[in-house]
C-alpha atoms as a PDB file:
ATOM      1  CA  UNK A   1      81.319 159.975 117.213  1.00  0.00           C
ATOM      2  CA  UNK A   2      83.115 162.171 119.841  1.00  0.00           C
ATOM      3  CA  UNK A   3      86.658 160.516 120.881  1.00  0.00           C
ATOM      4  CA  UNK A   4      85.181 161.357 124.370  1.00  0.00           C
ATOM      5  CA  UNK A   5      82.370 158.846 123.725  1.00  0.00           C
ATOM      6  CA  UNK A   6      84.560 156.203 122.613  1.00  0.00           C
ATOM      7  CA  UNK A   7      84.397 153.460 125.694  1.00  0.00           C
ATOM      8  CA  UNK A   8      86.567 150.299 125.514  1.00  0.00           C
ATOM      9  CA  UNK A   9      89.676 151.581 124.366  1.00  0.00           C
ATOM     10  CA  UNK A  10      93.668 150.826 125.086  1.00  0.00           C
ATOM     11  CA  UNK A  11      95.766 153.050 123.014  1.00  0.00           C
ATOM     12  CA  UNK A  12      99.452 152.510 122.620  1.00  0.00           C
ATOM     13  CA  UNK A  13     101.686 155.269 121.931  1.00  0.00           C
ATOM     14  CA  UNK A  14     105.306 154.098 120.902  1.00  0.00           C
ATOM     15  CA  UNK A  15     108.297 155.199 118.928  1.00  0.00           C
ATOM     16  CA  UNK A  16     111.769 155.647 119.296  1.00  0.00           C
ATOM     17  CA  UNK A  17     113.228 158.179 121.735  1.00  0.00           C
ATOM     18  CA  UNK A  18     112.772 161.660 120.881  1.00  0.00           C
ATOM     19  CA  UNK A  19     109.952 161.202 119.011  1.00  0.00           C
ATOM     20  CA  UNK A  20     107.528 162.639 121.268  1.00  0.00           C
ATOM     21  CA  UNK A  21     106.111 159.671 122.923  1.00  0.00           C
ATOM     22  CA  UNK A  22     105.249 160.816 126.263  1.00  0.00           C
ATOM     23  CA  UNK A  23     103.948 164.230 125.691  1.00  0.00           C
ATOM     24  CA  UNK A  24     101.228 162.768 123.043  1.00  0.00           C
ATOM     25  CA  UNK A  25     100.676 160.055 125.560  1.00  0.00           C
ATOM     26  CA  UNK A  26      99.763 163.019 128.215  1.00  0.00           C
ATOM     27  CA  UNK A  27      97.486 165.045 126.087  1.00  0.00           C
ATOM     28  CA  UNK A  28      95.449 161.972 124.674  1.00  0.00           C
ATOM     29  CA  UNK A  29      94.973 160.632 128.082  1.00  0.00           C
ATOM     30  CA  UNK A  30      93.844 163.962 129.749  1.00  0.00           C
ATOM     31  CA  UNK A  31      91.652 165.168 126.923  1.00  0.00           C
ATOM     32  CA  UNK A  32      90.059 161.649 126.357  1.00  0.00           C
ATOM     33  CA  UNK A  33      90.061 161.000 129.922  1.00  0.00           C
ATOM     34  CA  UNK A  34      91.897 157.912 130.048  1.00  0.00           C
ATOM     35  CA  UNK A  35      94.455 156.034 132.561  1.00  0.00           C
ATOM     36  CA  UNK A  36      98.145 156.659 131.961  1.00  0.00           C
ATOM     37  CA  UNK A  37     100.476 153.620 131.764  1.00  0.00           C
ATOM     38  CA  UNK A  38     104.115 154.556 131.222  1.00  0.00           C
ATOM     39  CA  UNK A  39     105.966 151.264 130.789  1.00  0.00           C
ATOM     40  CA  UNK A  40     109.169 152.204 130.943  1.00  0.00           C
ATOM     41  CA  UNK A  41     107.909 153.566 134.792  1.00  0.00           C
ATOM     42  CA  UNK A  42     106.346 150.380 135.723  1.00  0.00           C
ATOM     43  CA  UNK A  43     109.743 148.406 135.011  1.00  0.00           C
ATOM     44  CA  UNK A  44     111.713 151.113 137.177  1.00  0.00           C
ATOM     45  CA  UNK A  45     109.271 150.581 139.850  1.00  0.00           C
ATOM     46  CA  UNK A  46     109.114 146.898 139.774  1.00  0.00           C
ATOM     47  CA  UNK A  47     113.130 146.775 139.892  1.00  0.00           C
ATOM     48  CA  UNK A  48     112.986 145.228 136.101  1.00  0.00           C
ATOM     49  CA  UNK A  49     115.893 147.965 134.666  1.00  0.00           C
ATOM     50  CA  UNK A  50     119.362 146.256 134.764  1.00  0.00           C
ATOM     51  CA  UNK A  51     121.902 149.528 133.539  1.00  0.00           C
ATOM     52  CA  UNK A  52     124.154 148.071 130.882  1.00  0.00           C
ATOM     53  CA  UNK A  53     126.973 150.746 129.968  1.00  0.00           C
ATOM     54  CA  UNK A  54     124.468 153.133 128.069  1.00  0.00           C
ATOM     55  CA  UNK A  55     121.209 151.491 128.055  1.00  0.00           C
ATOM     56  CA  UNK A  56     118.408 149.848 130.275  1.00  0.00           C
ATOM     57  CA  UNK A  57     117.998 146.412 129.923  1.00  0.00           C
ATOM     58  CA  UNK A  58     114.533 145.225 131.428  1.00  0.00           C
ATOM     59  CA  UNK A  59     113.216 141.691 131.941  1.00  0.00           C
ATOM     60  CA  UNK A  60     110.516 141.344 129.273  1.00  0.00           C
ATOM     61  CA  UNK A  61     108.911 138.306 130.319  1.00  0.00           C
ATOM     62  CA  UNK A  62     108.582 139.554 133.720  1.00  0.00           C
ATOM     63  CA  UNK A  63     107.534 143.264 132.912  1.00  0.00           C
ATOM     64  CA  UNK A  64     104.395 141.628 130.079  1.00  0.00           C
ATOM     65  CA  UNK A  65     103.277 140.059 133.273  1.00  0.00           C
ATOM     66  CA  UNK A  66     102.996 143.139 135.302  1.00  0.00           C
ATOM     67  CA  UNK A  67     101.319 144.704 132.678  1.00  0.00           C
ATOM     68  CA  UNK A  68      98.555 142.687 131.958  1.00  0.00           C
ATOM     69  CA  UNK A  69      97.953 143.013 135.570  1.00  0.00           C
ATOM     70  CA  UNK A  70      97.560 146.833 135.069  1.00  0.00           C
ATOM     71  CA  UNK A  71      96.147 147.474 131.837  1.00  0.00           C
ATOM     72  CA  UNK A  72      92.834 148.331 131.665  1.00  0.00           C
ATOM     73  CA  UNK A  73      89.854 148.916 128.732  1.00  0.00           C
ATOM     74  CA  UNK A  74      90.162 152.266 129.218  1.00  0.00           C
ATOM     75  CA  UNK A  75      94.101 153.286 129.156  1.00  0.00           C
ATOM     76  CA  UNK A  76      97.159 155.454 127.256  1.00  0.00           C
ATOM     77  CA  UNK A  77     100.072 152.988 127.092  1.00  0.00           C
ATOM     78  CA  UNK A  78     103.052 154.779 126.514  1.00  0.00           C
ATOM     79  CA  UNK A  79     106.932 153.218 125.709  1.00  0.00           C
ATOM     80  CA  UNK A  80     109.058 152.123 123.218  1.00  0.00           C
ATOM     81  CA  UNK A  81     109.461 148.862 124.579  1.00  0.00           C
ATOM     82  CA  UNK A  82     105.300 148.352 123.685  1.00  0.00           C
ATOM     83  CA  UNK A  83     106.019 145.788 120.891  1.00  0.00           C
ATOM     84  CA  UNK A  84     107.765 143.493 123.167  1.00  0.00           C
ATOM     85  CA  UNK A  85     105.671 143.845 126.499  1.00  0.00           C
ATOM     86  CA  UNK A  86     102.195 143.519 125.374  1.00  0.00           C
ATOM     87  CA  UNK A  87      99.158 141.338 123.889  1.00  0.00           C
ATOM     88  CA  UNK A  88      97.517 142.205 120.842  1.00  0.00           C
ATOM     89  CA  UNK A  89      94.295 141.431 121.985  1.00  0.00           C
ATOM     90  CA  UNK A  90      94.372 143.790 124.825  1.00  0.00           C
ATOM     91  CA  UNK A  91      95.008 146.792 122.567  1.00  0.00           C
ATOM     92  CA  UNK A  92      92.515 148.271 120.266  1.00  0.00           C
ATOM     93  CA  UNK A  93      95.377 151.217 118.170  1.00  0.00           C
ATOM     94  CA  UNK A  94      98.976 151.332 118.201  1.00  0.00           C
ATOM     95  CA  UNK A  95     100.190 154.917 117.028  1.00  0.00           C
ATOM     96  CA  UNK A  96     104.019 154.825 116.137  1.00  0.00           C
ATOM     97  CA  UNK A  97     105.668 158.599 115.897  1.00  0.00           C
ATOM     98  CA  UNK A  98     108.102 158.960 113.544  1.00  0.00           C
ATOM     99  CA  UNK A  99     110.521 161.587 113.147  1.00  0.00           C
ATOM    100  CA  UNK A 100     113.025 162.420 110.846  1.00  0.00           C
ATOM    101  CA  UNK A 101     116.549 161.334 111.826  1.00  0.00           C
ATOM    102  CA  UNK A 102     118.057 164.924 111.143  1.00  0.00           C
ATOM    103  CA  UNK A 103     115.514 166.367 113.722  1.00  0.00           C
ATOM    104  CA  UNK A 104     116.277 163.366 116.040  1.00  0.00           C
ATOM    105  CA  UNK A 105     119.993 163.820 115.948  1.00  0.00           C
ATOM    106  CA  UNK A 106     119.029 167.333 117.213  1.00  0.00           C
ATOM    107  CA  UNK A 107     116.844 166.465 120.317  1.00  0.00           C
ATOM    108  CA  UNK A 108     119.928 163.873 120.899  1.00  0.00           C
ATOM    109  CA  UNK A 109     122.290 166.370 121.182  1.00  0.00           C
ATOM    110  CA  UNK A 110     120.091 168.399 123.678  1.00  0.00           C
ATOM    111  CA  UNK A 111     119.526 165.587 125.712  1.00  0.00           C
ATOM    112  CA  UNK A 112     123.203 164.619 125.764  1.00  0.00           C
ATOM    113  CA  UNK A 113     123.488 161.638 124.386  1.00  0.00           C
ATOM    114  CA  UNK A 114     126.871 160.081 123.488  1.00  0.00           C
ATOM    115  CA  UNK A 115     127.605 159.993 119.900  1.00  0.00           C
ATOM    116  CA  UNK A 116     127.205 156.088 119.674  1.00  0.00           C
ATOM    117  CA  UNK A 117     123.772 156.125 121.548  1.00  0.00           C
ATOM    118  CA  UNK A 118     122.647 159.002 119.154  1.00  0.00           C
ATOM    119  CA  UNK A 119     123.065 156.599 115.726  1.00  0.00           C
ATOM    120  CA  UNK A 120     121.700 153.536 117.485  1.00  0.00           C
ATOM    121  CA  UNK A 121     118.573 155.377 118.116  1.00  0.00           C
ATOM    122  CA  UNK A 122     118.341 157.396 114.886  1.00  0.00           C
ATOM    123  CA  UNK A 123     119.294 154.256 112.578  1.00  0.00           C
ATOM    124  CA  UNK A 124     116.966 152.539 114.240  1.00  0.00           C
ATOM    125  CA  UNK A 125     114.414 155.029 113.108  1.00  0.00           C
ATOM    126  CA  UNK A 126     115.980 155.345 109.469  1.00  0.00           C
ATOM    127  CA  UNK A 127     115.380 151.441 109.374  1.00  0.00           C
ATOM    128  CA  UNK A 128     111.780 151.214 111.203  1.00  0.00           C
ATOM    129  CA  UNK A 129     112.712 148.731 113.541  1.00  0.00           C
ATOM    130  CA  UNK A 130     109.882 150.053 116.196  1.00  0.00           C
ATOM    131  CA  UNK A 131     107.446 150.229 113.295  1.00  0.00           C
ATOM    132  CA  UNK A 132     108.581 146.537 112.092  1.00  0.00           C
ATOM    133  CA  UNK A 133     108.364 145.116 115.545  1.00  0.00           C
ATOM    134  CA  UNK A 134     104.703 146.825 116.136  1.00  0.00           C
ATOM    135  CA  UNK A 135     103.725 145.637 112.980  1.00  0.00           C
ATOM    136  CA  UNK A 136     104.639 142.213 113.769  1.00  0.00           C
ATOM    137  CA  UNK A 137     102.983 142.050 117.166  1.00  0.00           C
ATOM    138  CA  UNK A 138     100.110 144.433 116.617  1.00  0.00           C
ATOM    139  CA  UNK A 139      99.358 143.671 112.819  1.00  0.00           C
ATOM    140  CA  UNK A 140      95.958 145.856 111.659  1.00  0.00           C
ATOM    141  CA  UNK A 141      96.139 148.343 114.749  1.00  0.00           C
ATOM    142  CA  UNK A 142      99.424 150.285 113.547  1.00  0.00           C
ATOM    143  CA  UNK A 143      99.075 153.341 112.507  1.00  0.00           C
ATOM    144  CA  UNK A 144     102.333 155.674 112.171  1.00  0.00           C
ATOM    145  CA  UNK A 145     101.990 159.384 112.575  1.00  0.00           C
ATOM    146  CA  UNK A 146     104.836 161.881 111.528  1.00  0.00           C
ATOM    147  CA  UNK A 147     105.575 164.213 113.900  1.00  0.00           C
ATOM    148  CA  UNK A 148     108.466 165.705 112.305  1.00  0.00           C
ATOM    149  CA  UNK A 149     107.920 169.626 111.670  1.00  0.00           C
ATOM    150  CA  UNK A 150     104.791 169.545 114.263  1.00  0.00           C
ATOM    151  CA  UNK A 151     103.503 170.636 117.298  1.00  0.00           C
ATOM    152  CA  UNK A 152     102.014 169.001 120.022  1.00  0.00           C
ATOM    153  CA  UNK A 153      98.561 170.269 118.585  1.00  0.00           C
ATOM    154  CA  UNK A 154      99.153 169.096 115.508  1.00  0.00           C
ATOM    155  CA  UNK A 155      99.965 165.636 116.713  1.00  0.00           C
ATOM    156  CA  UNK A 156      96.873 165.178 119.030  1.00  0.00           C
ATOM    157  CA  UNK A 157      95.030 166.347 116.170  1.00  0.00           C
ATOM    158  CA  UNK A 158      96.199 163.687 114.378  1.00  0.00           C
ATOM    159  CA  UNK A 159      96.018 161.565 116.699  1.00  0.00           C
ATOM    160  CA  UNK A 160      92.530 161.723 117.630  1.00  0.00           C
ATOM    161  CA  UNK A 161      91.791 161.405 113.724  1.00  0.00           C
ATOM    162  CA  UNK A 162      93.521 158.276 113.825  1.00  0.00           C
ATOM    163  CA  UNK A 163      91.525 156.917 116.953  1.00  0.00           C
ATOM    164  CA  UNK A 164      88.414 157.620 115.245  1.00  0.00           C
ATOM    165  CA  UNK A 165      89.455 155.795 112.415  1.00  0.00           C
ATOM    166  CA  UNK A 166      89.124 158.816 109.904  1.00  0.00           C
ATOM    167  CA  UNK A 167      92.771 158.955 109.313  1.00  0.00           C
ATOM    168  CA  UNK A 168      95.385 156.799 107.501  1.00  0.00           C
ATOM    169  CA  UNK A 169      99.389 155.554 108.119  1.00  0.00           C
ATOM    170  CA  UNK A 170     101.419 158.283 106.963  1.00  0.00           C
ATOM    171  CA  UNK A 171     104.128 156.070 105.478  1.00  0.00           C
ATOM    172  CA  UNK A 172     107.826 157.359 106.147  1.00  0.00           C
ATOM    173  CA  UNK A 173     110.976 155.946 104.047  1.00  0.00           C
ATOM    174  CA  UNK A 174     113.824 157.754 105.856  1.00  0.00           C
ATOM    175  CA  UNK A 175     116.642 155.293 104.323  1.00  0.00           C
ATOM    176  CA  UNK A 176     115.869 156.941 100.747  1.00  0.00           C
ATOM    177  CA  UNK A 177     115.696 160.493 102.066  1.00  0.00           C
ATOM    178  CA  UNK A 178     118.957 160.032 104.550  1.00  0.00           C
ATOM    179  CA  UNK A 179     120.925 157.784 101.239  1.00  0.00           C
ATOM    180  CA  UNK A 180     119.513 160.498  98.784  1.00  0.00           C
ATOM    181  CA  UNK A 181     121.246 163.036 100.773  1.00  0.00           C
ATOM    182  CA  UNK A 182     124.512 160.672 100.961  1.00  0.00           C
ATOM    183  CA  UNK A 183     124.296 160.831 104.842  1.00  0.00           C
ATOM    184  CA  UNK A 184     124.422 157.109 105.706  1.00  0.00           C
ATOM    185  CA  UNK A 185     128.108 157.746 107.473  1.00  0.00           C
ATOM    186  CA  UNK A 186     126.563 160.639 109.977  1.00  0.00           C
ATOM    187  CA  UNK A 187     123.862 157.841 111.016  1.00  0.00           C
ATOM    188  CA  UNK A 188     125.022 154.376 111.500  1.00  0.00           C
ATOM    189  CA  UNK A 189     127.749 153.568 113.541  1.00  0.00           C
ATOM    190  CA  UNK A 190     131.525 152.644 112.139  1.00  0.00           C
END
């Protein structure tokens, strides 16, 4: 079966920032042909973003609403608040990117984040919290993909393989490789 051919889908692309999130989220939804829903737009739009010293706080209860209002069959959901924001039943595969916390700390830096915002987000990838949370809300549909070392090709390669079902969890444990490498004091915050 083509992915083209595949009717009655909502795929969910999440992950922590940096990961690559958004640009998967593109490709899949122009090569499959699919609506794309960027959360994190919808709650800037609907006024749901309350700025908090260096984050975004958004009203979950209020935002899940909105979205179930906008989500169709045939859809590319894309944010890392997914986990908290939407129904199990109204998703059929929940990719999570992964990517190592050394390349993360990297894309960080680019972007300009402050030192404290860069080990929140890459700790939270070293622990899995996205992974945990989509786990818990999305059970059997999670798939994780690591992106680290890839390119966009790559990853919508992979992707697709996983939408077709002809392509397994690639299991990351970045707590052993960052504590093997005695780096736990460049990651977490004092």
């Amino acid at each position: 079966m083509f992915i083209s051919q595949i009717q009655g889908m909502s795929i969910v692309i999440t992950g922590n920032p940096g990961v690559g999130k958004h640009t998967l989220a593109k490709g899949l939804s122009e090569k499959m042909k699919l609506e794309l829903i960027d959360i994190n737009q919808i709650a800037k739009n609907s006024g749901l973003f309350e700025e908090n010293n260096e984050s975004n706080d958004v009203d979950a209860e209020k935002l899940q609403e909105i979205l179930k209002q906008k989500i169709s069959n045939r859809c590319v959901i894309v944010g890392h608040l997914a986990p908290y924001v939407l129904d199990k039943d109204k998703i059929s595969t929940v990719i999570v990117l992964r990517r190592s916390p050394y390349d993360l700390i990297k894309i960080y830096d680019e972007r300009g984040y402050s030192d404290k915002k860069s080990k929140e987000n890459a700790s939270s990838e070293i622990l899995g919290i996205t992974t945990y949370d989509a786990k818990n809300q999305f059970e059997e549909k999670v798939v994780q993909i690591n992106v680290s070392g890839k390119n966009i090709k790559d990853v919508l390669n992979k992707a697709e393989l996983v939408i077709s079902g002809t392509r397994d969890s690639e299991e990351m444990d970045w707590l052993e490789l960052v504590t093997k490498n005695n780096d736990l004091q460049k990651f977490f915050v004092d």
